[in-house]
PDB file of N, CA and C in Angstrom:
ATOM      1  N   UNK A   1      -8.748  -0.271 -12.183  1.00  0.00           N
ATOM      2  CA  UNK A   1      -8.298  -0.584 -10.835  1.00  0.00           C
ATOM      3  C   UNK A   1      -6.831  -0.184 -10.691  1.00  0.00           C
ATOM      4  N   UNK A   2      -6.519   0.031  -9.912  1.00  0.00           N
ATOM      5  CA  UNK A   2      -5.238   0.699  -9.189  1.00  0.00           C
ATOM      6  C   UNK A   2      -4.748  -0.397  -8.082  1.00  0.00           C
ATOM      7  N   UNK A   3      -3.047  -0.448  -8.319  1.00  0.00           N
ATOM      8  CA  UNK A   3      -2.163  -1.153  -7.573  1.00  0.00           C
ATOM      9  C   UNK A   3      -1.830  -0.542  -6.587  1.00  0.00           C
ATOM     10  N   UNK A   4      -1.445  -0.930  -5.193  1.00  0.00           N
ATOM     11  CA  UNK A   4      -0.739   0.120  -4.028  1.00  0.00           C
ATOM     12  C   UNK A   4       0.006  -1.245  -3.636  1.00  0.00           C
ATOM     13  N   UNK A   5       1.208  -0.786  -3.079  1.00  0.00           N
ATOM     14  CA  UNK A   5       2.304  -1.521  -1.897  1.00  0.00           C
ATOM     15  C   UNK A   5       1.886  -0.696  -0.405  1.00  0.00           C
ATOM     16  N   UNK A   6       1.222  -1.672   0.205  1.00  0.00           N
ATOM     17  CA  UNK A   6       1.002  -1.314   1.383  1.00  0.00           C
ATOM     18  C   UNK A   6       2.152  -1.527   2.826  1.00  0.00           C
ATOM     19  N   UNK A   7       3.259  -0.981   3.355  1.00  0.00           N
ATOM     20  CA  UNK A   7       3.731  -1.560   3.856  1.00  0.00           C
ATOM     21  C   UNK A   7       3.692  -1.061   5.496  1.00  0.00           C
ATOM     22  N   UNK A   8       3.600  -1.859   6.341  1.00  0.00           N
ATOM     23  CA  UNK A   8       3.095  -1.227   8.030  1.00  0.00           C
ATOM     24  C   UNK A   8       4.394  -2.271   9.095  1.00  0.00           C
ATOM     25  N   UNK A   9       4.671  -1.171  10.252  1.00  0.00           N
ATOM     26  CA  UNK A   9       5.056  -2.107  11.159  1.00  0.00           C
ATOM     27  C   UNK A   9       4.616  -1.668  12.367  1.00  0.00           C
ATOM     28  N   UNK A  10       4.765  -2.961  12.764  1.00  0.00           N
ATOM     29  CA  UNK A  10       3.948  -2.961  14.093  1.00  0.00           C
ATOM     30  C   UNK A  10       4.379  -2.520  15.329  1.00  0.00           C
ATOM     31  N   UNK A  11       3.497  -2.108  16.499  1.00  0.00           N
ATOM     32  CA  UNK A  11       3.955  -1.528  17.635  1.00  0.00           C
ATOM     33  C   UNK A  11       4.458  -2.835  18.042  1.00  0.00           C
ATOM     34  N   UNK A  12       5.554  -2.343  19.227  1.00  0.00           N
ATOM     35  CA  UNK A  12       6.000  -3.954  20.429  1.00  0.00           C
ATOM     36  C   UNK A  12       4.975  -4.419  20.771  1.00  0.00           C
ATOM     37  N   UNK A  13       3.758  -3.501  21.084  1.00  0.00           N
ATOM     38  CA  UNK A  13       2.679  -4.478  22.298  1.00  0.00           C
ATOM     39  C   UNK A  13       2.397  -5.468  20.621  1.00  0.00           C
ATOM     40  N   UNK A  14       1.729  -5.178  19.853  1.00  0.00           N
ATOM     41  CA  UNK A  14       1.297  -5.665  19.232  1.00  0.00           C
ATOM     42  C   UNK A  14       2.082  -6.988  18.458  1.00  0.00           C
ATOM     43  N   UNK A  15       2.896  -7.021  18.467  1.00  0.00           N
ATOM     44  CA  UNK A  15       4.311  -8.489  18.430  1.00  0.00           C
ATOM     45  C   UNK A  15       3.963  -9.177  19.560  1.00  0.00           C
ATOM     46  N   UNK A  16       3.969  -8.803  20.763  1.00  0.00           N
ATOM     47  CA  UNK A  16       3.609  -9.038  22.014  1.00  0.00           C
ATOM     48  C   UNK A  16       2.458 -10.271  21.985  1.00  0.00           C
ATOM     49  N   UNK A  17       1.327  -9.459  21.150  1.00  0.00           N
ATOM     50  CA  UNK A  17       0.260 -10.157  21.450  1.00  0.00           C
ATOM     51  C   UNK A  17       0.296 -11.340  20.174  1.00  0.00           C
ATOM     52  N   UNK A  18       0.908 -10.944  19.165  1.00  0.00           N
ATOM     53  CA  UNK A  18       0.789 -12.210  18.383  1.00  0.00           C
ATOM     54  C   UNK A  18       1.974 -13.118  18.524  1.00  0.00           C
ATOM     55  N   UNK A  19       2.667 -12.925  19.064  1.00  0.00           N
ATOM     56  CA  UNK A  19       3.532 -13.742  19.816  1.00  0.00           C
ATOM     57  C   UNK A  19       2.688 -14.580  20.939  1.00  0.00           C
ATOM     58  N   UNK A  20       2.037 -14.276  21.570  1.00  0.00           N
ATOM     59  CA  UNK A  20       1.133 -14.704  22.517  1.00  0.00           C
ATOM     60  C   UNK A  20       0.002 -15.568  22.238  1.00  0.00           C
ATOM     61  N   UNK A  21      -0.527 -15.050  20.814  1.00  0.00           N
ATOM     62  CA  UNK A  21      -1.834 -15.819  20.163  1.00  0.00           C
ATOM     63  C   UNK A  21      -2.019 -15.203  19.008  1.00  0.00           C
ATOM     64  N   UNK A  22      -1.161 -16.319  18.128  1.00  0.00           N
ATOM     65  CA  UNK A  22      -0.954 -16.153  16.734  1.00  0.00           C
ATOM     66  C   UNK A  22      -2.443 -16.293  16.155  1.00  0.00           C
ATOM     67  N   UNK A  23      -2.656 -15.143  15.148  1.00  0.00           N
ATOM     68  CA  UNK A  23      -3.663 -14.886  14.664  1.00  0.00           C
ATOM     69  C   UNK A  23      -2.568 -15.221  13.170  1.00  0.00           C
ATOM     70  N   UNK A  24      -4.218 -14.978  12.308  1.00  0.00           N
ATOM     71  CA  UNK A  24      -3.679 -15.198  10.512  1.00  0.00           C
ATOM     72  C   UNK A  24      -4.071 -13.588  10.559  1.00  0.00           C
ATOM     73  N   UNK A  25      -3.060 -12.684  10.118  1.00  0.00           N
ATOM     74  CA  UNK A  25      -3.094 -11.497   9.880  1.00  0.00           C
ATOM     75  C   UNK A  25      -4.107 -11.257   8.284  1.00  0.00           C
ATOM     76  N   UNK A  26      -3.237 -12.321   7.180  1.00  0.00           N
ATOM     77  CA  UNK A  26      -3.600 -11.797   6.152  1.00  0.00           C
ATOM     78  C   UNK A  26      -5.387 -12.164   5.697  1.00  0.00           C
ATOM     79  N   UNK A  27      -5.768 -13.437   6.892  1.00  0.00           N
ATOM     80  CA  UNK A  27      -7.470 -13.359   6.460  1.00  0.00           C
ATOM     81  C   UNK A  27      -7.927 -12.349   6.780  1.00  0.00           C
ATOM     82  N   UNK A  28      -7.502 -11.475   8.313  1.00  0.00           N
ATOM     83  CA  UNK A  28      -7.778 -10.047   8.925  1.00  0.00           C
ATOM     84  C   UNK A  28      -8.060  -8.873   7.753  1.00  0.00           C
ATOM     85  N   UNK A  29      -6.682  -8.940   7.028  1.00  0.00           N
ATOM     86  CA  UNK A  29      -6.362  -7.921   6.169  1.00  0.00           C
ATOM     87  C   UNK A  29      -7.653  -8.168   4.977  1.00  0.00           C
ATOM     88  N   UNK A  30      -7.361  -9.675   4.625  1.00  0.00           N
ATOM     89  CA  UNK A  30      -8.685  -9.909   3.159  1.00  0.00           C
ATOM     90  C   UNK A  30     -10.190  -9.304   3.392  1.00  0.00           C
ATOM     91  N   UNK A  31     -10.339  -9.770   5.128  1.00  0.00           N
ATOM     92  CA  UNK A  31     -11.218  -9.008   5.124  1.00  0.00           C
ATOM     93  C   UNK A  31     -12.242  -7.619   4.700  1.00  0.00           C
ATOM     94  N   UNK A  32     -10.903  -7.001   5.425  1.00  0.00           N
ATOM     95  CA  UNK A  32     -10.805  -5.699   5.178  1.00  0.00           C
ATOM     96  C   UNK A  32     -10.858  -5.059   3.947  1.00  0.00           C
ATOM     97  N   UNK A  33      -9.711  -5.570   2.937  1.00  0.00           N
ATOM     98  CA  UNK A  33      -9.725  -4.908   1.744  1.00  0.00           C
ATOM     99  C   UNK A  33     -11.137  -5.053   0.897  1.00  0.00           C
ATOM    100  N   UNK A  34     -11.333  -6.449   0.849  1.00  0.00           N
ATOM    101  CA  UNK A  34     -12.716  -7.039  -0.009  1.00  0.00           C
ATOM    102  C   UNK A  34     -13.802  -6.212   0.666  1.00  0.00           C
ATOM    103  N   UNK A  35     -14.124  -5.967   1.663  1.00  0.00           N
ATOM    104  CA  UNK A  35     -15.000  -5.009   2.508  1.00  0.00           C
ATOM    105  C   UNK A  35     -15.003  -3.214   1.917  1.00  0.00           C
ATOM    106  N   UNK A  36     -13.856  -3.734   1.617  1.00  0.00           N
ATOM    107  CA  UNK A  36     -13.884  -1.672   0.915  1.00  0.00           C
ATOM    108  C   UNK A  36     -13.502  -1.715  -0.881  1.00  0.00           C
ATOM    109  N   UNK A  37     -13.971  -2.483  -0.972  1.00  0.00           N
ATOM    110  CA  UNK A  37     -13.928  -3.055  -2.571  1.00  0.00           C
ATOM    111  C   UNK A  37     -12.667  -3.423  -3.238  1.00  0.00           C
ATOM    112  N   UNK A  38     -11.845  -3.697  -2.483  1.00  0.00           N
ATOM    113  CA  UNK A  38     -10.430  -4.106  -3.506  1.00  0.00           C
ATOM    114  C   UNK A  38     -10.197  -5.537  -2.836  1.00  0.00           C
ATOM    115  N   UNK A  39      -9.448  -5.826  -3.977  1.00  0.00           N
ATOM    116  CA  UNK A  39      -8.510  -7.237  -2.928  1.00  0.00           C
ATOM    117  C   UNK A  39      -7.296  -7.641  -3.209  1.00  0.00           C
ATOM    118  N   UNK A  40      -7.160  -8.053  -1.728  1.00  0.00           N
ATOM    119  CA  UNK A  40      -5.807  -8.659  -1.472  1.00  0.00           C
ATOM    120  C   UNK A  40      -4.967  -9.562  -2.296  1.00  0.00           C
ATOM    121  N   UNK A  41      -4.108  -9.256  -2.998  1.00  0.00           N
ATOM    122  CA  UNK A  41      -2.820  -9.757  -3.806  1.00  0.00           C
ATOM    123  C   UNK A  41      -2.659 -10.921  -2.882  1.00  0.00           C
ATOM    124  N   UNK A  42      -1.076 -10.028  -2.257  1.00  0.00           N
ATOM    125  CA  UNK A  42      -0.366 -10.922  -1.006  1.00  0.00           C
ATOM    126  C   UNK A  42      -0.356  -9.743  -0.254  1.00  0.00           C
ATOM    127  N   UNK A  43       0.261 -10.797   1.095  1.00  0.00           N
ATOM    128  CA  UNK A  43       0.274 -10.352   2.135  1.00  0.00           C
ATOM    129  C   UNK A  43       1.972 -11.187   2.715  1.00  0.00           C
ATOM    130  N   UNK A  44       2.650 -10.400   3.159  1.00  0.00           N
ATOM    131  CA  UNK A  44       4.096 -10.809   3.340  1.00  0.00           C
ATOM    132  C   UNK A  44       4.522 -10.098   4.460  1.00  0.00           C
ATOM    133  N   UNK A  45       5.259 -11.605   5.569  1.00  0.00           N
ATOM    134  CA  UNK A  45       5.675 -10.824   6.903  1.00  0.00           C
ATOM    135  C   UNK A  45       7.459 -10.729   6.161  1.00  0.00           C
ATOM    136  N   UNK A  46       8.016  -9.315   6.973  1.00  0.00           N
ATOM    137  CA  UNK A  46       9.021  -9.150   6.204  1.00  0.00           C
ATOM    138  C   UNK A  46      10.357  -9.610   7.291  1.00  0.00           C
ATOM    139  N   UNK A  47      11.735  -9.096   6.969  1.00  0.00           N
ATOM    140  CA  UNK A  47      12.361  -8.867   7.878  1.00  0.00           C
ATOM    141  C   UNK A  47      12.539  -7.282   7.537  1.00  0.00           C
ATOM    142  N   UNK A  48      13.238  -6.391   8.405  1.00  0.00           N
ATOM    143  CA  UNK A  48      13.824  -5.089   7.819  1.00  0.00           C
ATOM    144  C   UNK A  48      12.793  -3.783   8.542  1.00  0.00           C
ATOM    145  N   UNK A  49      12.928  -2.915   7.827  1.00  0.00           N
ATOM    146  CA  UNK A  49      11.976  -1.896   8.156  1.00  0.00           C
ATOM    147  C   UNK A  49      10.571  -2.021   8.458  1.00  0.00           C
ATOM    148  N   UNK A  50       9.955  -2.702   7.622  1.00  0.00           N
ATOM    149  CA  UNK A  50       8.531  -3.433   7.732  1.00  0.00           C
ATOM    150  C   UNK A  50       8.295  -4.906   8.386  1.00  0.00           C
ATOM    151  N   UNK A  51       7.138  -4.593   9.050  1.00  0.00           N
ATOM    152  CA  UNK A  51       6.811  -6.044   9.210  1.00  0.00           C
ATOM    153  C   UNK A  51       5.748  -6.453   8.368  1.00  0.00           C
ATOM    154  N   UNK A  52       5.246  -6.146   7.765  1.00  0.00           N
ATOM    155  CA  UNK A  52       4.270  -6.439   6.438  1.00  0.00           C
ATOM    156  C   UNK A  52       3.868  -5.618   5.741  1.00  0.00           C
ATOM    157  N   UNK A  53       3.708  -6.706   4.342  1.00  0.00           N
ATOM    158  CA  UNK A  53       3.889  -5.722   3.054  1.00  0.00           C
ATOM    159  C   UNK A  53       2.798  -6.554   2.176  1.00  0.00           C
ATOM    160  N   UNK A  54       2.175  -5.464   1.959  1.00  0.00           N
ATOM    161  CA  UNK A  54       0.815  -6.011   0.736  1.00  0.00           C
ATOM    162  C   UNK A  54       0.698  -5.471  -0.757  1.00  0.00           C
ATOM    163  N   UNK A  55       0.531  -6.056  -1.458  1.00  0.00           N
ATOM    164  CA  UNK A  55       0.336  -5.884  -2.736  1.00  0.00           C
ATOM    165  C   UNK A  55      -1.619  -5.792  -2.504  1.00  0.00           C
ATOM    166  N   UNK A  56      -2.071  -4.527  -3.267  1.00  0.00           N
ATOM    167  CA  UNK A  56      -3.654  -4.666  -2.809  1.00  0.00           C
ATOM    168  C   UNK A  56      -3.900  -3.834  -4.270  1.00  0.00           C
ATOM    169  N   UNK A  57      -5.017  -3.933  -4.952  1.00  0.00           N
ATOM    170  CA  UNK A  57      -5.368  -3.271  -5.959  1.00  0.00           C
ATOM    171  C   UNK A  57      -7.384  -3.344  -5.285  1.00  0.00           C
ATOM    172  N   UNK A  58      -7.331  -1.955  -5.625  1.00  0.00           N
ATOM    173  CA  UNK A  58      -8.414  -1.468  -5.553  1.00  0.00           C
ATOM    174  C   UNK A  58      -9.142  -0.310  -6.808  1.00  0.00           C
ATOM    175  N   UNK A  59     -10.029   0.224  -6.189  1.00  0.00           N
ATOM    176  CA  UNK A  59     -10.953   0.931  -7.254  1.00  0.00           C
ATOM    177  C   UNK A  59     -10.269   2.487  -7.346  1.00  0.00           C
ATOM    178  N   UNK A  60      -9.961   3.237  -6.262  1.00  0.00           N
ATOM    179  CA  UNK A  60      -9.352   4.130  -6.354  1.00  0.00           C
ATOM    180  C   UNK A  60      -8.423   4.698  -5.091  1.00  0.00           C
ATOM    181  N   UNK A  61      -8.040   5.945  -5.109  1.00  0.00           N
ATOM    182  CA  UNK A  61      -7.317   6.040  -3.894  1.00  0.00           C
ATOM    183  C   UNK A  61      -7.957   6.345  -2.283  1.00  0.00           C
ATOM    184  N   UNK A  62      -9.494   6.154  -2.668  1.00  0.00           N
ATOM    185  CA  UNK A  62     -10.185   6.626  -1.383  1.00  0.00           C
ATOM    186  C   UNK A  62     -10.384   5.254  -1.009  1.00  0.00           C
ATOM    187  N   UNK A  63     -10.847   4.281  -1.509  1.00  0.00           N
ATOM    188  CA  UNK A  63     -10.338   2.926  -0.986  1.00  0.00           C
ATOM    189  C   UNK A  63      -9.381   2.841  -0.321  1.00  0.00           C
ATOM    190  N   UNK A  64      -8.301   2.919  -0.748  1.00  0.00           N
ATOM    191  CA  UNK A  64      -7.070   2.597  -0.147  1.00  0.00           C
ATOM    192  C   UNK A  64      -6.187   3.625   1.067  1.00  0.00           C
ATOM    193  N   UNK A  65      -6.834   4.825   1.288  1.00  0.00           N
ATOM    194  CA  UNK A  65      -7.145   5.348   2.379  1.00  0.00           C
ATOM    195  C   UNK A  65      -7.372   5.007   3.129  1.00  0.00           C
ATOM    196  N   UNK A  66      -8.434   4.398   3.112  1.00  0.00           N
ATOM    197  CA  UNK A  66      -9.876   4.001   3.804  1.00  0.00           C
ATOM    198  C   UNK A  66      -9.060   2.767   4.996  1.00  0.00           C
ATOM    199  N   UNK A  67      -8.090   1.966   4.148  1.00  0.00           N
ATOM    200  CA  UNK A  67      -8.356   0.853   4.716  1.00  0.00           C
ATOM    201  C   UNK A  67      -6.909   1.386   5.675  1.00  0.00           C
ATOM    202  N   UNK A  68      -5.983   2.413   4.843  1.00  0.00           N
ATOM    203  CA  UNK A  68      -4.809   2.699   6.001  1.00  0.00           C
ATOM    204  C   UNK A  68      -5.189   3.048   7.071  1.00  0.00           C
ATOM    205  N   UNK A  69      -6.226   3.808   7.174  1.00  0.00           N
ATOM    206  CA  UNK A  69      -6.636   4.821   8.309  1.00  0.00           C
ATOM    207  C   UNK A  69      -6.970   3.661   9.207  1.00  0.00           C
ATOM    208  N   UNK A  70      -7.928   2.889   8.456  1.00  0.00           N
ATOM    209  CA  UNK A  70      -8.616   1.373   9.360  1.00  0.00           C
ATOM    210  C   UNK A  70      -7.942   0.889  10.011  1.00  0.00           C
ATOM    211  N   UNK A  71      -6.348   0.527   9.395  1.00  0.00           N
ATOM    212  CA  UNK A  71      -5.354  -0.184  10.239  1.00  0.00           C
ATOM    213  C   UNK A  71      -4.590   0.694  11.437  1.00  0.00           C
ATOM    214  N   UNK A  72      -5.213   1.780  10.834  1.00  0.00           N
ATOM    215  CA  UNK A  72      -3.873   3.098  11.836  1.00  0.00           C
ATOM    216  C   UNK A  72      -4.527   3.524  13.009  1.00  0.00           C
ATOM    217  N   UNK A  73      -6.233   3.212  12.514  1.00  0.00           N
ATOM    218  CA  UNK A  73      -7.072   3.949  14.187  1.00  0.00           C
ATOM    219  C   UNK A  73      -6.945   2.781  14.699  1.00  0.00           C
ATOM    220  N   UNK A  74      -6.553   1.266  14.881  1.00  0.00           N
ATOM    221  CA  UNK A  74      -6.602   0.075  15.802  1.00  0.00           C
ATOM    222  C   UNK A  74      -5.186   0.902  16.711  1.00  0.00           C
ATOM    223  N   UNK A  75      -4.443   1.596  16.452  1.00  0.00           N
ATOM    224  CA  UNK A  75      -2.917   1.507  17.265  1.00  0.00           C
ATOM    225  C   UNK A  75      -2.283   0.281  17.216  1.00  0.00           C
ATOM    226  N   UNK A  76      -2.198  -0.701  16.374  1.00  0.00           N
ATOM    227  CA  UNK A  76      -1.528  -1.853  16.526  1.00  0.00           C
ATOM    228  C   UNK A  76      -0.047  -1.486  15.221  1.00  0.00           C
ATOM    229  N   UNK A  77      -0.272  -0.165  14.691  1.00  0.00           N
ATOM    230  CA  UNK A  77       1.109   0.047  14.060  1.00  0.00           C
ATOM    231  C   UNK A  77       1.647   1.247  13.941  1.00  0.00           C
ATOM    232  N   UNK A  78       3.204   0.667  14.174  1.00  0.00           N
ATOM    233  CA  UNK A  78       3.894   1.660  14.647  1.00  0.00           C
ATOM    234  C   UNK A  78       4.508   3.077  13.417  1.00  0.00           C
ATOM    235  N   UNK A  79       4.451   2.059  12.431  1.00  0.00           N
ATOM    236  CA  UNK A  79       4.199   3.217  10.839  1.00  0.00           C
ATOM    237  C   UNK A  79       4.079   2.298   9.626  1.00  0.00           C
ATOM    238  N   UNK A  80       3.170   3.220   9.129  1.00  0.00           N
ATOM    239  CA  UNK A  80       2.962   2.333   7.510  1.00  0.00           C
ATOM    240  C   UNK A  80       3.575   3.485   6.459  1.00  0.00           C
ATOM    241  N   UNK A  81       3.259   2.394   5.105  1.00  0.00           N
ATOM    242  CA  UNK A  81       3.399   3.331   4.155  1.00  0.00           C
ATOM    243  C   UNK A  81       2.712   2.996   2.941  1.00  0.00           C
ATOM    244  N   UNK A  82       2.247   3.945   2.245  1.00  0.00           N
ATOM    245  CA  UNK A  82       1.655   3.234   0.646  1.00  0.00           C
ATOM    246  C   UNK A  82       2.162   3.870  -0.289  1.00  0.00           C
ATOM    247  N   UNK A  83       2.290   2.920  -1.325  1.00  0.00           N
ATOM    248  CA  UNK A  83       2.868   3.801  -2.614  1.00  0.00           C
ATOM    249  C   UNK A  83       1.901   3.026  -3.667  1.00  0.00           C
ATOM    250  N   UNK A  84       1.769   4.267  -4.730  1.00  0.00           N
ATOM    251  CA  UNK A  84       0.488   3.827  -5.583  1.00  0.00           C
ATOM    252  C   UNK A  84       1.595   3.376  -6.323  1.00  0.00           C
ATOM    253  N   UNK A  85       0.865   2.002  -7.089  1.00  0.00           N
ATOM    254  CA  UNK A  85       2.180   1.456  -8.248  1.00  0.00           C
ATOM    255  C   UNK A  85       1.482   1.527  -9.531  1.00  0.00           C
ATOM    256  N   UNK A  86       2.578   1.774 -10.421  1.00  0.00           N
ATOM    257  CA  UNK A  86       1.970   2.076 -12.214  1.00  0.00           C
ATOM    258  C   UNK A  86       2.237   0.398 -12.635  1.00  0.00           C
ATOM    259  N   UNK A  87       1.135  -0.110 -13.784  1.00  0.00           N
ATOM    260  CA  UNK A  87       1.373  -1.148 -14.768  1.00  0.00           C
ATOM    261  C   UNK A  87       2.797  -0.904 -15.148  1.00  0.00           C
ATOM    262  N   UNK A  88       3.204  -1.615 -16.158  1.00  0.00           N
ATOM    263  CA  UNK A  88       4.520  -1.434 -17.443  1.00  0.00           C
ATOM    264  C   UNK A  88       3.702  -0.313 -18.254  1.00  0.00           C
ATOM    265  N   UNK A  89       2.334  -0.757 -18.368  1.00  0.00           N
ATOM    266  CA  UNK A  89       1.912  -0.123 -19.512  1.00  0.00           C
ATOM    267  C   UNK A  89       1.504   1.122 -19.218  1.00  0.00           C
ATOM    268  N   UNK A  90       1.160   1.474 -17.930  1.00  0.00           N
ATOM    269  CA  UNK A  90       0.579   2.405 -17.715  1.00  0.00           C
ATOM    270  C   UNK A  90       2.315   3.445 -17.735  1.00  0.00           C
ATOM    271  N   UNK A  91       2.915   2.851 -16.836  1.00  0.00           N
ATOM    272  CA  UNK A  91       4.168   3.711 -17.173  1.00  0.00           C
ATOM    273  C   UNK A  91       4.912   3.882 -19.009  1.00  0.00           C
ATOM    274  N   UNK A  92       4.481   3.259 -19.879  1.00  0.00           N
ATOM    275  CA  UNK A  92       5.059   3.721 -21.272  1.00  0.00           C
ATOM    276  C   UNK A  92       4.107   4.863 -21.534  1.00  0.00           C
ATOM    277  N   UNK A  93       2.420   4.779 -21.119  1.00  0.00           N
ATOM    278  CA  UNK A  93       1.655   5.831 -21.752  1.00  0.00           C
ATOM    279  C   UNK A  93       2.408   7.243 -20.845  1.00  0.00           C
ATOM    280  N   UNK A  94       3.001   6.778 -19.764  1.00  0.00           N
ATOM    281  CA  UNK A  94       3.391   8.810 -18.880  1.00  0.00           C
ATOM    282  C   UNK A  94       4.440   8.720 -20.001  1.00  0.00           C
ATOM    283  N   UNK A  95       5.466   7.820 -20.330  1.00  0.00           N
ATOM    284  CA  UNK A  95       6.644   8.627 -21.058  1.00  0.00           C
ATOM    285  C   UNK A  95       6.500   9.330 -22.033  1.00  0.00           C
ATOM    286  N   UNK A  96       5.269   8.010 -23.006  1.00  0.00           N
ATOM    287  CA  UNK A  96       5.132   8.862 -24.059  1.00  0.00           C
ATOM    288  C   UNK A  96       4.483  10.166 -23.999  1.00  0.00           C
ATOM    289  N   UNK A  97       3.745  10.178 -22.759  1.00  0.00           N
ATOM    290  CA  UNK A  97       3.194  12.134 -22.946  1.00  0.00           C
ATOM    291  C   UNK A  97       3.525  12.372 -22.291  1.00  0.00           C
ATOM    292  N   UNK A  98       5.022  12.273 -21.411  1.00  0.00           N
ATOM    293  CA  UNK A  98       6.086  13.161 -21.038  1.00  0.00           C
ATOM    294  C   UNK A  98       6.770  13.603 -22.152  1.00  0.00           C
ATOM    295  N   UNK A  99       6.929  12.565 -23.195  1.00  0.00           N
ATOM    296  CA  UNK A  99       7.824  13.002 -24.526  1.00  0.00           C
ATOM    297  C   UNK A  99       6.808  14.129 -25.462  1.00  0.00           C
ATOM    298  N   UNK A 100       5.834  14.076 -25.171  1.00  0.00           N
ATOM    299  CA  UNK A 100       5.139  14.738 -26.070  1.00  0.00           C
ATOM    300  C   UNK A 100       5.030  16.520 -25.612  1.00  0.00           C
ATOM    301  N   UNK A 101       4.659  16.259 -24.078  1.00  0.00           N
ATOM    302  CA  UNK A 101       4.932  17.499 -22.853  1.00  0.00           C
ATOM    303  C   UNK A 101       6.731  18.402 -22.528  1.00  0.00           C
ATOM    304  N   UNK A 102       7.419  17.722 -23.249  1.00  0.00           N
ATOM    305  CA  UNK A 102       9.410  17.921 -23.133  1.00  0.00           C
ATOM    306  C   UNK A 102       9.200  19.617 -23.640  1.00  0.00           C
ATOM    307  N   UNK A 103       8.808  19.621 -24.985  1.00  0.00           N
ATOM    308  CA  UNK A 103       8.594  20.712 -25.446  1.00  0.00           C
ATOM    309  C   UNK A 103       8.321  22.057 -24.447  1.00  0.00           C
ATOM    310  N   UNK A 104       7.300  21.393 -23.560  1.00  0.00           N
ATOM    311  CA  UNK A 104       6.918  22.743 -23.668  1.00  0.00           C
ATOM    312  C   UNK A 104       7.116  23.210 -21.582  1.00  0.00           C
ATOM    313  N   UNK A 105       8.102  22.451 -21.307  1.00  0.00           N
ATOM    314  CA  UNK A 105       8.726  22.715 -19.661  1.00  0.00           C
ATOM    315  C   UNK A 105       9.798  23.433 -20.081  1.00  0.00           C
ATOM    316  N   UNK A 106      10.257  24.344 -19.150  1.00  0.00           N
ATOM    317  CA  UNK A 106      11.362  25.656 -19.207  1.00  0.00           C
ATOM    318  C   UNK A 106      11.797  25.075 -17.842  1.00  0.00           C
ATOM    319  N   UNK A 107      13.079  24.212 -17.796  1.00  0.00           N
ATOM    320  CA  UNK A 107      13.889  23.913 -16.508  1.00  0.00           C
ATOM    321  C   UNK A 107      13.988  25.529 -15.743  1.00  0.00           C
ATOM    322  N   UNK A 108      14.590  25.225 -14.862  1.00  0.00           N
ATOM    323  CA  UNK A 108      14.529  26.640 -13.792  1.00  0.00           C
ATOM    324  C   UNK A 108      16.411  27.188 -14.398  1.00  0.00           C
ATOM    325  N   UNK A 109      17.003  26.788 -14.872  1.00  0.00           N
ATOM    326  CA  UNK A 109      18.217  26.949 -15.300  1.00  0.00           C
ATOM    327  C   UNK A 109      18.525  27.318 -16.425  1.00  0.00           C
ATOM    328  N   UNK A 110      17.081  27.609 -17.241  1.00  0.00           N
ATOM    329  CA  UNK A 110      17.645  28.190 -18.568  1.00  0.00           C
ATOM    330  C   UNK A 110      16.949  29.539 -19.545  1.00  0.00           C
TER     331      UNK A 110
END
């Protein structure tokens, strides 16, 4: 299974309306993810660039497609973003076969 940081913000209308009639976003979201086989970590309203940010681990990256596109064809946001995240461990196995791969890259400078 695979980690992603999901992070989206929302259009005005859409503040608008949950300002108006507060919904629970993140049962919305559980929905969703558990529906396309992964699930929901957390779910966090932010301040800053984002207005929410999810921690979601799923099966692969067509999952997690799946569910951006889901949130992106409603029009209720104004931009998201995902970034796939590595374990600790999964990041020592790239170094070590980056260290093993050093050998054999020719920088453009030499």
């Amino acid at each position: 299974m695979s980690f992603y940081l999901y992070q989206m913000s929302y259009t005005p209308e859409a503040v608008k309306a949950l300002v108006a009639s507060p919904s629970d976003r993140e049962a919305a979201a559980r929905k969703l993810i558990e529906g396309l086989g992964g699930k929901l970590h957390h779910l966090f309203f932010a301040f800053g660039k984002h207005d929410v940010i999810c921690l979601i681990e799923g099966p692969d990256d067509v999952m997690m497609a799946a569910g951006a596109l889901a949130v992106g064809a409603t029009g209720t946001a104004s931009s998201s973003s995902t970034v796939k995240l590595m374990t600790a461990a999964e990041a020592m196995r790239a170094m070590q076969t980056a260290g093993k791969a050093l050998g054999t890259y020719r920088p453009p400078m030499a």
